[in-house]
Protein backbone atom coordinates (compact mmCIF):
# COMPACT_ATOMS: atom_id res chain seq x y z
CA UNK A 1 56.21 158.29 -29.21
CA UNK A 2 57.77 160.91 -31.38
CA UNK A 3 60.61 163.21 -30.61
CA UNK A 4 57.72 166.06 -31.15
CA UNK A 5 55.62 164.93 -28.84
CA UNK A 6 58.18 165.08 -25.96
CA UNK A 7 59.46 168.33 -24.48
CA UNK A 8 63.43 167.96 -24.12
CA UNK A 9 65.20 170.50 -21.51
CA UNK A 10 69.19 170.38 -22.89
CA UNK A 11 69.75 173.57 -20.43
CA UNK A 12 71.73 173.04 -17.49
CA UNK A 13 73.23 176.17 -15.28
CA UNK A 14 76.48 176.38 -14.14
CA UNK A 15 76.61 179.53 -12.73
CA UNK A 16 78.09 178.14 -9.31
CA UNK A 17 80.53 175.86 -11.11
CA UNK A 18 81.82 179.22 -13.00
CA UNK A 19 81.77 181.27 -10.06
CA UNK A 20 83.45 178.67 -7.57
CA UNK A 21 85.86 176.94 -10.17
CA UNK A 22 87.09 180.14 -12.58
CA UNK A 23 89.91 179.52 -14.76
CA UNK A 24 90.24 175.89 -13.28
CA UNK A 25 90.15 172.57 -15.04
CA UNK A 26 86.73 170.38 -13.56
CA UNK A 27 85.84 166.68 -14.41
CA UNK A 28 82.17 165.84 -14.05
CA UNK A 29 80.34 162.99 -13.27
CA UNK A 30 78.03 162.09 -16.49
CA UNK A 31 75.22 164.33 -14.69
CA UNK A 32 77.08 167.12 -16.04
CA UNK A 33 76.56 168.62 -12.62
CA UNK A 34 78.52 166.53 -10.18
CA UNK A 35 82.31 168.12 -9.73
CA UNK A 36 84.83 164.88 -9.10
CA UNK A 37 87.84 166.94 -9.03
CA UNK A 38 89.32 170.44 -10.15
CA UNK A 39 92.41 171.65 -10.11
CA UNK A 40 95.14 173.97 -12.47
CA UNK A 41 96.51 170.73 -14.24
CA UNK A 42 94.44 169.26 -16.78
CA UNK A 43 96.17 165.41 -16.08
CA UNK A 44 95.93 165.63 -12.50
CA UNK A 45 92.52 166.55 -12.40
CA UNK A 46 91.64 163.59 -15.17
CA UNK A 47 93.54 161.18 -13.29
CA UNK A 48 91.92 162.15 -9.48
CA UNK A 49 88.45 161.74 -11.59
CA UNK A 50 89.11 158.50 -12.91
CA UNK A 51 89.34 156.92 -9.44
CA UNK A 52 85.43 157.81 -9.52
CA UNK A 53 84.58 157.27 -12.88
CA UNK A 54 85.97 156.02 -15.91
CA UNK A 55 85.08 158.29 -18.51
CA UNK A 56 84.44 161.77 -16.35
CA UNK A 57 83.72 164.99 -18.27
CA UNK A 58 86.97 167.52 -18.22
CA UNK A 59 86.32 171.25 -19.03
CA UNK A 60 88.16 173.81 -18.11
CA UNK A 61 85.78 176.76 -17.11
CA UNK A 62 86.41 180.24 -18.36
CA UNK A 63 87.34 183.27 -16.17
CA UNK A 64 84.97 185.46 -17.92
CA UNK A 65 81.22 184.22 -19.46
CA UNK A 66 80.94 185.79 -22.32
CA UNK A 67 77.13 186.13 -23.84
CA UNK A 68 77.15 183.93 -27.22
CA UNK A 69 74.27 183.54 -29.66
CA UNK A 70 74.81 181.85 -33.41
């Protein structure tokens, strides 16, 4: 099977993540949906996610969403 012959979605919405965790620092699970921990300090928030999983995803979300095309 080729890579044309497959339709790949790469979206994924995060509109309640930005309007529930503004300005905070999140960790994901590898879903890139699934919130482990949040918090205002970067290291405590990677630390309480690594109790769940070893390698979470940490991003801090923005306060404002900006529209961004390049």
């Amino acid at each position: 099977m080729h890579v044309h012959d497959k339709i790949i979605d790469m979206t994924t919405d995060w509109t309640d993540l930005f309007n529930k965790y503004k300005g905070e620092w999140v960790a994901l699970k590898d879903d890139e949906r699934t919130v482990i921990a949040h918090g205002k300090d970067a290291k405590e928030v990677w630390n309480e996610a690594q109790k769940t999983v070893a390698k979470p995803i940490l991003m801090q979300v923005p306060i404002d969403v900006l529209a961004y095309v390049g």
